[in-house]
Protein backbone atom coordinates (compact mmCIF):
# COMPACT_ATOMS: atom_id res chain seq x y z
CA UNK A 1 94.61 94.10 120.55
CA UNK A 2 97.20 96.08 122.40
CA UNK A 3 98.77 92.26 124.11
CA UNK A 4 99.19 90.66 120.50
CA UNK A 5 100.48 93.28 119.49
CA UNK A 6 103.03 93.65 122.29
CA UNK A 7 104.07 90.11 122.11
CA UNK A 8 104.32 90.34 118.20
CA UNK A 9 107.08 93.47 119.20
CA UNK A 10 109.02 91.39 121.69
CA UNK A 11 109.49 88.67 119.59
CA UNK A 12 110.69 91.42 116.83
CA UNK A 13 113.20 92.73 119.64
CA UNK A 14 116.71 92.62 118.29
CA UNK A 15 115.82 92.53 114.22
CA UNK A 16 117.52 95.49 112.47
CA UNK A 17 114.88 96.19 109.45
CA UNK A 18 111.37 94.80 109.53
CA UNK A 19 108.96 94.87 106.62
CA UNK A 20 105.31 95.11 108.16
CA UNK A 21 103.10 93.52 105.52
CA UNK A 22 98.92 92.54 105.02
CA UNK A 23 96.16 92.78 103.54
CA UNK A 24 93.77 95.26 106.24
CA UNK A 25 94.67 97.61 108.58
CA UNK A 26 96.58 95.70 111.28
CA UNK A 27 99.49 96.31 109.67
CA UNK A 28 98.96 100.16 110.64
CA UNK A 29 97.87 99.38 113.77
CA UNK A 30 100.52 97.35 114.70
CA UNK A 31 103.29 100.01 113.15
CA UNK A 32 101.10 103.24 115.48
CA UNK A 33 101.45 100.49 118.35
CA UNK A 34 105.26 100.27 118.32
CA UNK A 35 106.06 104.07 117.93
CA UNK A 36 103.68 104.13 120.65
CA UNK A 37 105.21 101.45 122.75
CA UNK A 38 108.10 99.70 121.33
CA UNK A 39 110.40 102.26 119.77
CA UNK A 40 113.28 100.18 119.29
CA UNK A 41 110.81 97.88 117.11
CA UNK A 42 109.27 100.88 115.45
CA UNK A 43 112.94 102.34 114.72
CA UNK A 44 113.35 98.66 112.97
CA UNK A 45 110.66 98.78 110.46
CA UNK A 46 111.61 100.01 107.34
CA UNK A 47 108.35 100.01 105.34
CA UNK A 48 104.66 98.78 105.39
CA UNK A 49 103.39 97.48 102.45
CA UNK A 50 99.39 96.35 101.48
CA UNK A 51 99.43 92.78 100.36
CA UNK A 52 95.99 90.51 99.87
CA UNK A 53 97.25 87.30 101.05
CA UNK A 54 100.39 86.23 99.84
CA UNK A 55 101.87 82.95 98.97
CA UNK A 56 104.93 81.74 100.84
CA UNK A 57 106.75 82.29 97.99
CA UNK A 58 105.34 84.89 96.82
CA UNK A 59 105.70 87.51 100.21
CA UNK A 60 109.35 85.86 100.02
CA UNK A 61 109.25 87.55 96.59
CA UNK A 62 107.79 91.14 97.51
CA UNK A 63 110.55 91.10 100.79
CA UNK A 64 113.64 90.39 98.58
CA UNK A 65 112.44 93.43 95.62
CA UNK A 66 111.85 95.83 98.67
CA UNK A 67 115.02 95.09 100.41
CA UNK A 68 117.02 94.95 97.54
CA UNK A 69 115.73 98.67 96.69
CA UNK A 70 115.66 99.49 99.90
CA UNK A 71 119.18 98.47 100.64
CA UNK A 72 120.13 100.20 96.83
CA UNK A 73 118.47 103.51 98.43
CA UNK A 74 120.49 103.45 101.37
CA UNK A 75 123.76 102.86 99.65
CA UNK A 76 124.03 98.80 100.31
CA UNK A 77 123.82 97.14 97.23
C-alpha cells in the first residue's frame, strides 16, 4: 500500500542509514517505493536483509553485526 508506505518514509525522514528488514517481500516493496518516491529515504538505506520474524533482541543482534561491518566497509570502525 503506496500510503503506509509513504507514512513509514516520513517518519524515516532525517535518519542517516536505515536497515530495511522482514521476512516477505514488503521489505522490497517498501525499498522500490522510496527510490520511487522518497529519495532522501531511499539514499538512507544501507541494506535489506530477509529475516523470519525476529526477536527483539535478536533483530537488535542482526542490526549491530551489519552496522558494525557495514561501518568497517566504509572506513568507520
Amino acid at each position: 500500500d503506496e500510503s503506509y508506505y509513504h507514512s513509514i518514509a516520513e517518519a524515516l525522514k532525517g535518519v542517516h542509514e536505515i536497515l530495511v528488514t522482514g521476512p516477505a517481500q514488503a521489505k522490497d516493496e517498501f525499498k522500490a517505493h522510496c527510490a520511487r518516491h522518497d529519495k532522501a529515504v531511499d539514499k538512507a538505506i544501507v541494506g535489506v536483509v530477509t529475516s523470519d520474524h525476529p526477536s527483539d533482541g535478536q533483530l537488535v543482534a542482526m542490526a549491530r553485526q551489519y552496522f558494525l561491518k557495514h561501518d568497517k566497509m566504509n572506513g568507520q570502525a
